[in-house]
Protein backbone atom coordinates (compact mmCIF):
# COMPACT_ATOMS: atom_id res chain seq x y z
CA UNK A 1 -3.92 150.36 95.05
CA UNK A 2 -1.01 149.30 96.92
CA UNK A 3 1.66 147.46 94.37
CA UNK A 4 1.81 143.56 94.74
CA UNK A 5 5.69 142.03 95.02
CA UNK A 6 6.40 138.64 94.60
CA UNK A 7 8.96 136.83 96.93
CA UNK A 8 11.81 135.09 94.40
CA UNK A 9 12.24 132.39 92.95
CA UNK A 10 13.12 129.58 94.96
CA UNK A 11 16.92 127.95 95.22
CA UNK A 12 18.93 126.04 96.79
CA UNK A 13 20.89 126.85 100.24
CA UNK A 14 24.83 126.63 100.81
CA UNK A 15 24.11 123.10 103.10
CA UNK A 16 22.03 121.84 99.87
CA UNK A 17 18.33 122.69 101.58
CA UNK A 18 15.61 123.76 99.16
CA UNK A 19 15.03 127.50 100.09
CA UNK A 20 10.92 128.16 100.84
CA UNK A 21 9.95 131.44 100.04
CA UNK A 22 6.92 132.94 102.51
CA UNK A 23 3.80 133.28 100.29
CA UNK A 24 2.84 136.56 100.26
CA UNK A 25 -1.18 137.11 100.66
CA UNK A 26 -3.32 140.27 100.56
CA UNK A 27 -6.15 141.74 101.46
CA UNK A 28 -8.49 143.55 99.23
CA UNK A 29 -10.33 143.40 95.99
CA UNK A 30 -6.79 143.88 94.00
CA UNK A 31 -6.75 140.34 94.09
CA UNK A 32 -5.91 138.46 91.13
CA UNK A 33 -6.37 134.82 90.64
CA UNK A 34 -4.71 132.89 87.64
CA UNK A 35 -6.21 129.74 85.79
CA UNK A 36 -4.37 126.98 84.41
CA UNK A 37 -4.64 124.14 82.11
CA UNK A 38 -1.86 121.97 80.71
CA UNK A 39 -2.55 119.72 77.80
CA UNK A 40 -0.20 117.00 78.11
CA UNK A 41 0.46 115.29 75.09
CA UNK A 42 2.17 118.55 73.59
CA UNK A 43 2.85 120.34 76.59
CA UNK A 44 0.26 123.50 75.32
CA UNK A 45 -1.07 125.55 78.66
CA UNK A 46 -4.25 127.75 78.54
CA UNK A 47 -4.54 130.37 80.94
CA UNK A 48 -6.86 133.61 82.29
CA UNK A 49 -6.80 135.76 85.14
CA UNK A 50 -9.81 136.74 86.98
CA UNK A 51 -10.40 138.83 90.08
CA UNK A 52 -12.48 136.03 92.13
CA UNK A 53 -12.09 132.72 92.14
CA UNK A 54 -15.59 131.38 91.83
CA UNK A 55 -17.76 129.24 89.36
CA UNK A 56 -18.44 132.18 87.01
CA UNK A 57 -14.46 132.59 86.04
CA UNK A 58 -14.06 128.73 86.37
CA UNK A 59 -16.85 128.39 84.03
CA UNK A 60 -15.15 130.97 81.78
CA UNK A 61 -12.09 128.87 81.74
CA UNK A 62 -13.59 125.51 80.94
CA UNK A 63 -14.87 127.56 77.61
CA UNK A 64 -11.57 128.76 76.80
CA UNK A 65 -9.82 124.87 77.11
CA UNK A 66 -12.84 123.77 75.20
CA UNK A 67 -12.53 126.46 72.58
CA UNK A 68 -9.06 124.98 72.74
CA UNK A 69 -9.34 122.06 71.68
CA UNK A 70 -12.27 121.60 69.54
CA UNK A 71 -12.92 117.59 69.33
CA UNK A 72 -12.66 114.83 71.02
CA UNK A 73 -12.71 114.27 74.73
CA UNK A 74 -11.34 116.55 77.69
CA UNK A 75 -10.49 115.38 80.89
CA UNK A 76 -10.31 118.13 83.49
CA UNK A 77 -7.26 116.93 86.36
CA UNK A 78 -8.60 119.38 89.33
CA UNK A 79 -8.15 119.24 92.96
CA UNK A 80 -11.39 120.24 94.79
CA UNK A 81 -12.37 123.63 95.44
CA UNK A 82 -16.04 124.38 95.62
CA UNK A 83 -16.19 126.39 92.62
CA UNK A 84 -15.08 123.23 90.86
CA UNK A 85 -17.68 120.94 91.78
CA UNK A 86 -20.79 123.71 92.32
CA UNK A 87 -24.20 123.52 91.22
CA UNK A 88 -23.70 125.72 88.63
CA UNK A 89 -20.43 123.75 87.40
CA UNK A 90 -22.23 120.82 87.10
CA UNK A 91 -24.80 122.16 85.40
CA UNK A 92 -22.62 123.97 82.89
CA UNK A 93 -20.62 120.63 82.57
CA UNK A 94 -23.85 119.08 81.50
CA UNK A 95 -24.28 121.10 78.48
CA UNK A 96 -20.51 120.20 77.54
CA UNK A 97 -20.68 116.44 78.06
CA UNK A 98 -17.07 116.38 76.01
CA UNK A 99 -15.48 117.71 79.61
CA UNK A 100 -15.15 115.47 82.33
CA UNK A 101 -13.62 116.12 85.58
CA UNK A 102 -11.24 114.05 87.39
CA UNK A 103 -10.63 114.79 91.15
CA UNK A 104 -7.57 114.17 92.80
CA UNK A 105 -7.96 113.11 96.16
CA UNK A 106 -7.01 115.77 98.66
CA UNK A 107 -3.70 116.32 99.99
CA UNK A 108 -1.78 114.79 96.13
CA UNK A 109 -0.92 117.58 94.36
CA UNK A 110 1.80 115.34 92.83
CA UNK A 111 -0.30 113.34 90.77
CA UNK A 112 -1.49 116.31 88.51
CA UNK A 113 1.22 117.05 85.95
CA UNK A 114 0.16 120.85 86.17
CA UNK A 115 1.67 121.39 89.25
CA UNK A 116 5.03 120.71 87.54
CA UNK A 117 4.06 123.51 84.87
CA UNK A 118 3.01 125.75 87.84
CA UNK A 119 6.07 125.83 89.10
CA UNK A 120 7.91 127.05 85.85
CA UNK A 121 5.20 129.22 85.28
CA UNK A 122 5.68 131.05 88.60
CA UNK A 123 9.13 131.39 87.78
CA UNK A 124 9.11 132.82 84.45
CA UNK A 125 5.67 135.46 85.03
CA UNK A 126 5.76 135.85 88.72
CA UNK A 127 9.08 135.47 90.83
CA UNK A 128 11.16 138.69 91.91
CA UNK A 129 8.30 140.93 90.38
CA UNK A 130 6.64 143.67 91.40
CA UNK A 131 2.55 144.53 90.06
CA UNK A 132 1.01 147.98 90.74
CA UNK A 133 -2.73 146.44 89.55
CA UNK A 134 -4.25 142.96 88.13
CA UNK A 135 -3.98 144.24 84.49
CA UNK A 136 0.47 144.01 85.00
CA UNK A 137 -0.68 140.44 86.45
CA UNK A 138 -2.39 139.81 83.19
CA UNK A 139 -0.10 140.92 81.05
CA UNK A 140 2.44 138.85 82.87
CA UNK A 141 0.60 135.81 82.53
CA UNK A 142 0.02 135.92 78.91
CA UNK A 143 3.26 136.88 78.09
CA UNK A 144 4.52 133.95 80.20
CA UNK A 145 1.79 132.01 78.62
CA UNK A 146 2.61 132.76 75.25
CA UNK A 147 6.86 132.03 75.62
CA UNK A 148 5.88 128.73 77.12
CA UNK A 149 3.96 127.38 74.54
CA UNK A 150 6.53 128.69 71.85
CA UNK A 151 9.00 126.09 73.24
CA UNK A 152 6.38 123.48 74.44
CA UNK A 153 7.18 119.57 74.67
CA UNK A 154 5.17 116.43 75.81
CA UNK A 155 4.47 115.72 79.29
CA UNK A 156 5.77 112.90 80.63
CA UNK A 157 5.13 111.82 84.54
CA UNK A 158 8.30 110.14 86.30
CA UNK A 159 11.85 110.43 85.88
CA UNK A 160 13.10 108.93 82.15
CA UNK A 161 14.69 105.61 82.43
CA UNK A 162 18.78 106.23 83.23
CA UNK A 163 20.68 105.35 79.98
CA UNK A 164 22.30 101.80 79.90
CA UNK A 165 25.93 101.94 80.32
CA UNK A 166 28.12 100.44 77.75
CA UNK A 167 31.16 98.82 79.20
CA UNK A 168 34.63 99.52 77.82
CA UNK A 169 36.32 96.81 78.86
CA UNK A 170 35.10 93.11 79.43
CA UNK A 171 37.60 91.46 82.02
CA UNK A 172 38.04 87.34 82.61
CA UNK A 173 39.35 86.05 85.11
CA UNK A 174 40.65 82.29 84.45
CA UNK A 175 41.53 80.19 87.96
């Protein structure tokens, strides 16, 4: 097997460009593929790795969120591959009417909050490493996975609002 390196983390150039790091793909069955879901309101992330990418593992995943968090509603934010919406999805999904997908539309990454998370997650399991096999990927991710949620906050999409400015000094000028 043929160890795996990851390009690093992404900065920012002398002239103030963001710096774009080639994505690295293989070939082969040493392929490992990492899951994510972010709950939002406190900022908790569930992950797995699996070595395919395909409505089996997907389905495998969708039991994990759901194991979870064990009531009320969940609303799957997913963009559209075809392990997502497969027969066999939605016929899992229809045994666990408490998860409901939600499809961005193609090409918006942006509006899914995970892709924020993704991003940081990248940075602390993946960037500037080097894996000889999927089981270092693993262990990466739930490491990463684990330090995460030890310091997770609420979600919030958008900038905050800029704080108001309080004036020191009130001039008038009398003609």
């Amino acid at each position: 097997m043929i160890p795996r390196t990851f390009p690093p983390a992404p900065g920012w150039s002398p002239d103030g460009q963001r710096i774009k790091a080639e994505v690295d793909y293989g070939r082969g069955p040493e392929k490992t593929w990492v899951y994510g879901a972010l709950r939002v309101r406190d900022g908790q992330e569930v992950t797995i790795a699996a070595s395919s990418r395909n409505s089996v593992f997907y389905q495998q995943f969708l039991q994990k969120i759901e194991a979870a968090d064990p009531v009320g509603d969940i609303y799957v934010v997913t963009d559209n591959p075809s392990s997502h919406n497969s027969l066999s999805t939605r016929t899992w999904l229809e045994d666990h009417p408490r998860i409901r997908h939600v499809f961005i539309p193609v090409g918006a990454c942006w509006l899914n909050l995970q892709e924020g998370w993704w991003r940081i997650f990248r940075k602390a399991a993946l960037a500037g490493q080097s894996f000889a096999g999927p089981a270092e990927i693993e262990h990466a991710t739930r490491q990463a996975t684990s330090q995460l949620n030890a310091r997770a906050r609420p979600w919030i999409w958008g900038r905050p609002a800029p704080p108001t400015r309080r004036l020191r000094r009130r001039y008038v000028y009398i003609l």
